[in-house]
N, C-alpha and C. Protein backbone atom coordinates (compact mmCIF):
# COMPACT_ATOMS: atom_id res chain seq x y z
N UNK A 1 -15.61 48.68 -30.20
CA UNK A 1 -15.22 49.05 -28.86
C UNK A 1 -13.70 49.02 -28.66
N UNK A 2 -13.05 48.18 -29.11
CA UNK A 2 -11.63 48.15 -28.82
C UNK A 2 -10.96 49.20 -29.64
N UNK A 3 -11.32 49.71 -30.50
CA UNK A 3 -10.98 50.98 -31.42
C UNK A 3 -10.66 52.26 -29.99
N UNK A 4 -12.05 52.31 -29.46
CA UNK A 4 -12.12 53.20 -29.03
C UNK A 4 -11.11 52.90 -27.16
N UNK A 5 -10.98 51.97 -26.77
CA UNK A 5 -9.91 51.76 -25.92
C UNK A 5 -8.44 51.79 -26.39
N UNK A 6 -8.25 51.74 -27.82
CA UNK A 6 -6.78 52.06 -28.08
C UNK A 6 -6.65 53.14 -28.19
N UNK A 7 -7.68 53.82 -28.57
CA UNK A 7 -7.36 55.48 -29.01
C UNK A 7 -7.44 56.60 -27.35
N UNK A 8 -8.37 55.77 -26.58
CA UNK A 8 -8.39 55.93 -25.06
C UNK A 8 -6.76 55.83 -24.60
N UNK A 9 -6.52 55.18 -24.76
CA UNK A 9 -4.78 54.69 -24.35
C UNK A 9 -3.91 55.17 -25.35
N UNK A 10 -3.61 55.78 -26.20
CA UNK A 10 -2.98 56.57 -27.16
C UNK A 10 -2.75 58.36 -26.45
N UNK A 11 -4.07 58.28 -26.10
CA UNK A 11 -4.24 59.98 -25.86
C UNK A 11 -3.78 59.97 -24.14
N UNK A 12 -3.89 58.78 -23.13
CA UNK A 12 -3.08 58.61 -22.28
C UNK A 12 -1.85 58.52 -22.10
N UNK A 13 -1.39 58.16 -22.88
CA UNK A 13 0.36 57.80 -23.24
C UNK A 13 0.64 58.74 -23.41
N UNK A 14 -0.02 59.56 -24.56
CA UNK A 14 0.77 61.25 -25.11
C UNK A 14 0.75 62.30 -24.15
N UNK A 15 0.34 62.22 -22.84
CA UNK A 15 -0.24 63.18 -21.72
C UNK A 15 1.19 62.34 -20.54
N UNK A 16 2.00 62.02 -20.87
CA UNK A 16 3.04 61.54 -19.98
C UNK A 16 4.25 60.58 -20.72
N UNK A 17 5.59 61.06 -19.77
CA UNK A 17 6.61 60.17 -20.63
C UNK A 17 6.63 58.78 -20.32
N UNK A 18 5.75 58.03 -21.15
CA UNK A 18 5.57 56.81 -21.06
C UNK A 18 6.96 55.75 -21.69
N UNK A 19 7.70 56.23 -22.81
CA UNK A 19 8.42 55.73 -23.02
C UNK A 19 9.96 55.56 -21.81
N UNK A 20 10.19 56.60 -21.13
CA UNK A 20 11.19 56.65 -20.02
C UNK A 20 10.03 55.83 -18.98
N UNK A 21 8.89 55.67 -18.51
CA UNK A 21 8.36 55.10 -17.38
C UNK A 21 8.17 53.41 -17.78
N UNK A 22 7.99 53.67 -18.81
CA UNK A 22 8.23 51.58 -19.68
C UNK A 22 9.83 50.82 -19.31
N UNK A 23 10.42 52.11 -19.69
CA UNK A 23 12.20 51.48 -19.91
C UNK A 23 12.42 51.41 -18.45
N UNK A 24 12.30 52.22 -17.58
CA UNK A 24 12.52 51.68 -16.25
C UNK A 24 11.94 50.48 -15.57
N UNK A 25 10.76 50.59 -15.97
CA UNK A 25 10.32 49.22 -15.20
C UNK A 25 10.77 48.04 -15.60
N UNK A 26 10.95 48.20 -17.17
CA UNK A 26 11.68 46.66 -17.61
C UNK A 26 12.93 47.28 -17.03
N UNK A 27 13.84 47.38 -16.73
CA UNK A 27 15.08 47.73 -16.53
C UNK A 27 15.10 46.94 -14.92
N UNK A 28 13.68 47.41 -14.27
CA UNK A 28 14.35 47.05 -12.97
C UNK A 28 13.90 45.75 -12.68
N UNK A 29 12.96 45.35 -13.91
CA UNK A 29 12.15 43.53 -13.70
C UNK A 29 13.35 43.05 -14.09
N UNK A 30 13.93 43.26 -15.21
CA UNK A 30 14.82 42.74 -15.55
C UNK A 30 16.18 42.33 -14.33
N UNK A 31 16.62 43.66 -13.66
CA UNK A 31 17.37 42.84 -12.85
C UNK A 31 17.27 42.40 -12.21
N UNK A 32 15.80 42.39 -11.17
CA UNK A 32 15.46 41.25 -10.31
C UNK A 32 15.30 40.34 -11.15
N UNK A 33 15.02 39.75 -12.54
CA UNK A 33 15.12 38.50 -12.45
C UNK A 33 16.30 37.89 -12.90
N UNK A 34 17.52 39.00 -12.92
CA UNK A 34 19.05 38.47 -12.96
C UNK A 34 19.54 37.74 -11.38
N UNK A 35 18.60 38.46 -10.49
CA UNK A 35 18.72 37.88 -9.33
C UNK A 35 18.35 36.77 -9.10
N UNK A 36 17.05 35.86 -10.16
CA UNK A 36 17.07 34.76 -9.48
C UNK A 36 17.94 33.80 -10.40
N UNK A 37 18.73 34.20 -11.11
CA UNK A 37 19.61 33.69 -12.23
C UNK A 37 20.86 32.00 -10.87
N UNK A 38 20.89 31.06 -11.61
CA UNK A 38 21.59 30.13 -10.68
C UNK A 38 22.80 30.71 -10.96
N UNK A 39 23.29 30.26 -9.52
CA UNK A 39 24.70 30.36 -8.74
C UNK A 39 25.79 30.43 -9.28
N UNK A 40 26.04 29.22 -10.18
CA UNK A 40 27.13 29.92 -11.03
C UNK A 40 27.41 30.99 -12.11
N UNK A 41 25.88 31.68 -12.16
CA UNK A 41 26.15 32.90 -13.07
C UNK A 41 26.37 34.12 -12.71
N UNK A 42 25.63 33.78 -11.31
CA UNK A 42 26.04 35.24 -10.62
C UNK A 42 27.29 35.68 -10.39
N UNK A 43 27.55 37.10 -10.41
CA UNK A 43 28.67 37.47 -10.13
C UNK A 43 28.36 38.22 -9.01
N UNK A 44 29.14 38.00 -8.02
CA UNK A 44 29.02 37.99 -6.72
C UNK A 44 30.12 39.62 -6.28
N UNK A 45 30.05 40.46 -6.59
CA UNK A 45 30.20 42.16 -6.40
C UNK A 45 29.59 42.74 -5.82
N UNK A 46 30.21 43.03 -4.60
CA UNK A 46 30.02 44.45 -3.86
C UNK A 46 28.96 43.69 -2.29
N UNK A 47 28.06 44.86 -2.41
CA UNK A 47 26.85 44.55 -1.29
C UNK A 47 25.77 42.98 -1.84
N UNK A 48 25.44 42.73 -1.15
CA UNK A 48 24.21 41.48 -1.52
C UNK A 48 23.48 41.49 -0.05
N UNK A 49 22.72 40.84 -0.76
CA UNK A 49 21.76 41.00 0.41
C UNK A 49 20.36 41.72 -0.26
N UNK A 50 19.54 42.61 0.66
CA UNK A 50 18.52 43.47 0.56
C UNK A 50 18.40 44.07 -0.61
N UNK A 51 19.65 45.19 -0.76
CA UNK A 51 20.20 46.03 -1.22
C UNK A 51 19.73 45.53 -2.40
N UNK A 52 20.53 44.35 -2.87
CA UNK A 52 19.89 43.64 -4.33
C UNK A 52 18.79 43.56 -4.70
N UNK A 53 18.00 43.52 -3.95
CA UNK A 53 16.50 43.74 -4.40
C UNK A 53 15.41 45.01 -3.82
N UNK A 54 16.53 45.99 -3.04
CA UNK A 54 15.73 46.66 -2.99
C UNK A 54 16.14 47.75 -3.80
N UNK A 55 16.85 47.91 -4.82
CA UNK A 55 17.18 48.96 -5.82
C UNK A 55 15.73 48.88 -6.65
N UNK A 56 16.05 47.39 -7.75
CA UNK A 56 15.36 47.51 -8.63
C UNK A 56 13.97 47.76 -8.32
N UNK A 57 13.62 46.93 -6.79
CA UNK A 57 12.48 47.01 -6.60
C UNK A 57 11.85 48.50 -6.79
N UNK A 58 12.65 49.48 -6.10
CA UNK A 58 12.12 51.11 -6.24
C UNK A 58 12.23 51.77 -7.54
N UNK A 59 12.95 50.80 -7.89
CA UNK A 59 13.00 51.31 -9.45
C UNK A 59 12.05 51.28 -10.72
N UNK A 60 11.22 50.09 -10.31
CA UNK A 60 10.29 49.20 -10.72
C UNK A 60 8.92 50.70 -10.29
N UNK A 61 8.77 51.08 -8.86
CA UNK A 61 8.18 51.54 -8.58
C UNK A 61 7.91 53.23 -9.16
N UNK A 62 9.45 53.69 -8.87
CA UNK A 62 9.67 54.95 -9.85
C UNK A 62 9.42 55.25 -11.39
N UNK A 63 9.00 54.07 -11.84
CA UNK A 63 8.86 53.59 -13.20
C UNK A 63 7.57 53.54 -13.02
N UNK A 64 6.81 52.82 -11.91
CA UNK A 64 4.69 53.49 -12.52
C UNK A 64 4.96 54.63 -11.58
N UNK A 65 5.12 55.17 -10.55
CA UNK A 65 5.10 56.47 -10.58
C UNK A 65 5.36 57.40 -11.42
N UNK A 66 6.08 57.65 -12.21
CA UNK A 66 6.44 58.69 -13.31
C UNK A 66 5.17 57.63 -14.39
N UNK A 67 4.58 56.68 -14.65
CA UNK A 67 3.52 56.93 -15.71
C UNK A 67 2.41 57.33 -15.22
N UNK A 68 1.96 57.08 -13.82
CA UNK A 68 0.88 57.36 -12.90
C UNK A 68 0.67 58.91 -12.46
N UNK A 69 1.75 59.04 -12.31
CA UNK A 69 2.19 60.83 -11.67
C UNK A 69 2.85 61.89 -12.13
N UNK A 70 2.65 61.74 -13.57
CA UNK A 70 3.97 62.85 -14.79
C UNK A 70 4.13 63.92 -14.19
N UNK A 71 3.50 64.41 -12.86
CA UNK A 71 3.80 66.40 -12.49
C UNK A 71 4.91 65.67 -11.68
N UNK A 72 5.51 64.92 -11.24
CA UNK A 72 6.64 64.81 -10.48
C UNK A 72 7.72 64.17 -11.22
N UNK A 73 7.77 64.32 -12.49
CA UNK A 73 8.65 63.25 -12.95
C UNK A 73 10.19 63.58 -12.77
N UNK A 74 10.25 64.99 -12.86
CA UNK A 74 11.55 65.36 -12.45
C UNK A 74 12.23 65.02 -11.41
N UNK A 75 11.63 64.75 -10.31
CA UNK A 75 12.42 64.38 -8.90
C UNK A 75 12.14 62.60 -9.26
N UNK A 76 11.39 62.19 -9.83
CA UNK A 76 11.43 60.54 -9.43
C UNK A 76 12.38 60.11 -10.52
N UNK A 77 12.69 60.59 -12.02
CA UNK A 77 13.81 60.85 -12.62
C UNK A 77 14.81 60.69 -12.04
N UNK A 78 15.48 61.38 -11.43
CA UNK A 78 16.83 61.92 -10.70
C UNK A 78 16.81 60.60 -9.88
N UNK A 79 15.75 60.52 -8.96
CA UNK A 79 15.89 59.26 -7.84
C UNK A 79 16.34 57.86 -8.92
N UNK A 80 15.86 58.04 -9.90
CA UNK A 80 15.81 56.51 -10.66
C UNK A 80 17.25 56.27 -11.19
N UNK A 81 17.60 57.78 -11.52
CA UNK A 81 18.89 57.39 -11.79
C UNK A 81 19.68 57.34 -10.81
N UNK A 82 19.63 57.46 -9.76
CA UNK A 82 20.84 57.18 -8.46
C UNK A 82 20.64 55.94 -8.18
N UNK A 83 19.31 55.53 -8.21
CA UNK A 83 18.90 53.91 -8.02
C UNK A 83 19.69 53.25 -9.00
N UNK A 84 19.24 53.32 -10.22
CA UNK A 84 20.00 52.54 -11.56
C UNK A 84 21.51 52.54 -11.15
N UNK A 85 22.31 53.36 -10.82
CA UNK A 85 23.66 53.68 -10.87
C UNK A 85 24.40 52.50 -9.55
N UNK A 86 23.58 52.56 -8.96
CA UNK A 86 23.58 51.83 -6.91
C UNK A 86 23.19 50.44 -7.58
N UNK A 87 22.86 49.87 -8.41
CA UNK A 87 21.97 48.38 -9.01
C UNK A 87 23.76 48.19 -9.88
N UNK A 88 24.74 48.94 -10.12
CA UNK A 88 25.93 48.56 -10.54
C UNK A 88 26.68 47.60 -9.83
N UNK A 89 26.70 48.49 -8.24
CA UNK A 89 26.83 47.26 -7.17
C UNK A 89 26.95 45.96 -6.35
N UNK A 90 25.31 46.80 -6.51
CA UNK A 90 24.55 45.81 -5.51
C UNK A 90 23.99 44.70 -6.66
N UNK A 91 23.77 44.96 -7.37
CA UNK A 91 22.55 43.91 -8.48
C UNK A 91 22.98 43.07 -9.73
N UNK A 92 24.92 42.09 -9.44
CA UNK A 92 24.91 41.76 -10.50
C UNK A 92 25.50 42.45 -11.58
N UNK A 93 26.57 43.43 -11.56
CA UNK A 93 26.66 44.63 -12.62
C UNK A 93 25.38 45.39 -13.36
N UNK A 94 24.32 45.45 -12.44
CA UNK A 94 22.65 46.64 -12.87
C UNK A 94 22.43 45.33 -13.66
N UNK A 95 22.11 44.08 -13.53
CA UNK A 95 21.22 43.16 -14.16
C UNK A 95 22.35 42.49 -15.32
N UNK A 96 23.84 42.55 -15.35
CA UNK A 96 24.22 42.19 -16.20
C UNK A 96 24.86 43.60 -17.72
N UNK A 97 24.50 44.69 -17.02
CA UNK A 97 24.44 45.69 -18.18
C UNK A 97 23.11 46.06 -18.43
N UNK A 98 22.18 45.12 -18.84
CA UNK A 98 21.10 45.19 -20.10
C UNK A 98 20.08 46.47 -18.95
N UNK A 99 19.94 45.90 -17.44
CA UNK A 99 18.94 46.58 -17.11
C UNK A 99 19.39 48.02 -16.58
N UNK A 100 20.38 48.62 -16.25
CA UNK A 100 21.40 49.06 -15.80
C UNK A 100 21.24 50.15 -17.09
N UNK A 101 20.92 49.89 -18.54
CA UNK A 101 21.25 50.29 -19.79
C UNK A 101 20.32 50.73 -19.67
N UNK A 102 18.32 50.05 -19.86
CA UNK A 102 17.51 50.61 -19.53
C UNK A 102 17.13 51.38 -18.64
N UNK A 103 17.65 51.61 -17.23
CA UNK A 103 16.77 52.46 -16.67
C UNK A 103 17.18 53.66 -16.45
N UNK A 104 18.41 53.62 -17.11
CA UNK A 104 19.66 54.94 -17.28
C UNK A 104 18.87 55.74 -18.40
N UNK A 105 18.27 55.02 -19.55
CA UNK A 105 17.78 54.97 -20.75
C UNK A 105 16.41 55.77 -20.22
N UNK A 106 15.55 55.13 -19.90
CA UNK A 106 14.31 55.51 -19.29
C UNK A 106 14.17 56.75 -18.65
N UNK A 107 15.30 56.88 -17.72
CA UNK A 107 15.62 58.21 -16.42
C UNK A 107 15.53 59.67 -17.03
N UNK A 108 16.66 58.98 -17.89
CA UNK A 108 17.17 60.14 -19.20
C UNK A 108 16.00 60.87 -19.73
N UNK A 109 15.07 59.98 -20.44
CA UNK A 109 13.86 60.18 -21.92
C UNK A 109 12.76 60.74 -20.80
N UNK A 110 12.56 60.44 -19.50
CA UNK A 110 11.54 61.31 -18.58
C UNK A 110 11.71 62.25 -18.03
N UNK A 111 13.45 62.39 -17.73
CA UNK A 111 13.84 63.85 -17.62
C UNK A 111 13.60 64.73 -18.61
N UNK A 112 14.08 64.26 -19.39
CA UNK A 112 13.91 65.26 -20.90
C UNK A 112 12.72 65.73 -21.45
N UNK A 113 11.37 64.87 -20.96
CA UNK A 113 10.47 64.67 -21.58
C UNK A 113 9.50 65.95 -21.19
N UNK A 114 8.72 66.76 -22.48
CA UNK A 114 8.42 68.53 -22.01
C UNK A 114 6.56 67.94 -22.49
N UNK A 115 6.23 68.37 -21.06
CA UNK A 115 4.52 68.10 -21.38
C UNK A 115 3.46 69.27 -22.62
N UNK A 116 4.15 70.52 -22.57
CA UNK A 116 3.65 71.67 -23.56
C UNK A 116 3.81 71.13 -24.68
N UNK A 117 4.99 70.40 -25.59
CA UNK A 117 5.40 70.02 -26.56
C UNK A 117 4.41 70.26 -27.53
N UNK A 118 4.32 70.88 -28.81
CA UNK A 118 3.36 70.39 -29.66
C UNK A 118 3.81 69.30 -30.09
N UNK A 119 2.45 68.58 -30.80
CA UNK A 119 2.54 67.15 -31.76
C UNK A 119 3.43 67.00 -32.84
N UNK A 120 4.75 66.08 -33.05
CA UNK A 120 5.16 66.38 -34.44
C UNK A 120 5.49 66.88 -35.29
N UNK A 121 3.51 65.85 -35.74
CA UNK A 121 3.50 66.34 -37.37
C UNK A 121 3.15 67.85 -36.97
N UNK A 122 2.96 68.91 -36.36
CA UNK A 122 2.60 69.96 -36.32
C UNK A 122 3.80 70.54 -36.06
N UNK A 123 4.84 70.09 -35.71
CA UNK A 123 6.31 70.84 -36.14
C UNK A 123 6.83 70.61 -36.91
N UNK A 124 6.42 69.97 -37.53
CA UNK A 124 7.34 69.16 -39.13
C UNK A 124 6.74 70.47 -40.29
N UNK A 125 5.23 69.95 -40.10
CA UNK A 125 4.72 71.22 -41.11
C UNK A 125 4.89 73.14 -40.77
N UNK A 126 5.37 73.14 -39.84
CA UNK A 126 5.37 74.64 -39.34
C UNK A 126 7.15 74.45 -40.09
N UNK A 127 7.60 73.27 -39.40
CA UNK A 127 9.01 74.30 -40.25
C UNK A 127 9.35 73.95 -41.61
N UNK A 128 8.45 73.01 -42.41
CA UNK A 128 8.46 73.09 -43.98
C UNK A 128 7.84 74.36 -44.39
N UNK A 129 6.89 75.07 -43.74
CA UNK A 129 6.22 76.00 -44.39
C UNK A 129 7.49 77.10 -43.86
N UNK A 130 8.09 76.81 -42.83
CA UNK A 130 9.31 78.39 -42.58
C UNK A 130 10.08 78.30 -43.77
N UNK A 131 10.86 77.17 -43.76
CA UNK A 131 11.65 76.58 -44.82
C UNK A 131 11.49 76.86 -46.26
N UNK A 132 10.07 76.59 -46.78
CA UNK A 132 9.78 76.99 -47.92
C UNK A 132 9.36 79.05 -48.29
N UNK A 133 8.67 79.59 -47.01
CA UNK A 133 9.12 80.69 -47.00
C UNK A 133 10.21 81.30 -47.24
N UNK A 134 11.56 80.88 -46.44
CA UNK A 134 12.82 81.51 -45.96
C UNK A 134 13.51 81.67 -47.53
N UNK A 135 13.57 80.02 -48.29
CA UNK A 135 13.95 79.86 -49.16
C UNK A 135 13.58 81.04 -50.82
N UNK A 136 14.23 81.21 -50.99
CA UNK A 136 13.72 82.17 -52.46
C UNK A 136 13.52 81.27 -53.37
N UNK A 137 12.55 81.78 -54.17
CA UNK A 137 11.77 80.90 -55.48
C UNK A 137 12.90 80.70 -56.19
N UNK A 138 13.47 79.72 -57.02
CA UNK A 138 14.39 79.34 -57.92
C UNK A 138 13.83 80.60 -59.39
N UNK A 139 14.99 81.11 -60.19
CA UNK A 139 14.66 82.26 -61.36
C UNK A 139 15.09 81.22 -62.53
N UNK A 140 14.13 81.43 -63.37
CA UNK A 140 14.98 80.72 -64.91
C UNK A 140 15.32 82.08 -65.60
């Protein structure tokens, strides 16, 4: 049975950019929990308040939306990265860098990310077989 729930969740993952909707959410757990980091580590820049937790928080959110909702990923993309960019601010320098890194990281790989795509190995072998076509047979 568990065979068949990984391979269940394999063929889910490949049907959405899961890797950009992972990196955001750690990106934005991550800087809320730079927020509860003690007092003398914080660096105390810009806005505080709300603001500090309400970046990552939407960010966190834009992150299962784009794994929950891949036909919109383009607009929650874009939002994530204005969020991520605003968490420079407000959140600690975006969590210190690290989360700030991820969800820039994440934003990026779900923008980019093309649902038609074929698999791979099925472009690897289409362009060895062009490749070995294109190429002329070696003459002794």
């Amino acid at each position: 049975m568990p065979a068949v729930n990984r391979q269940r969740f394999r063929e889910w993952r490949g049907r959405r950019p899961f890797p950009g909707g992972l990196l955001l959410v750690l990106g934005g757990a991550e800087i809320l929990v730079t927020m509860k980091a003690p007092l003398p580590v914080l660096l105390h820049i810009g806005m505080q308040g709300i603001a500090g937790y309400l970046l990552p928080t939407m960010m966190i959110v834009c992150g299962l939306l784009i794994l929950f909702n891949p036909s919109q990923r383009l607009f929650y993309s874009i939002i994530a990265v204005l969020l991520t960019v605003g968490t420079w601010l407000t959140s600690n320098l975006g969590g210190f860098i690290v989360g700030l890194v991820l969800g820039l990281v994440g934003s990026v790989l779900t923008f980019g990310w093309l649902p038609d795509q074929e698999p791979r190995e099925k472009r690897r072998r289409l362009l060895r077989r062009h490749r070995d076509q294109a190429s002329p047979a070696p003459t002794p």
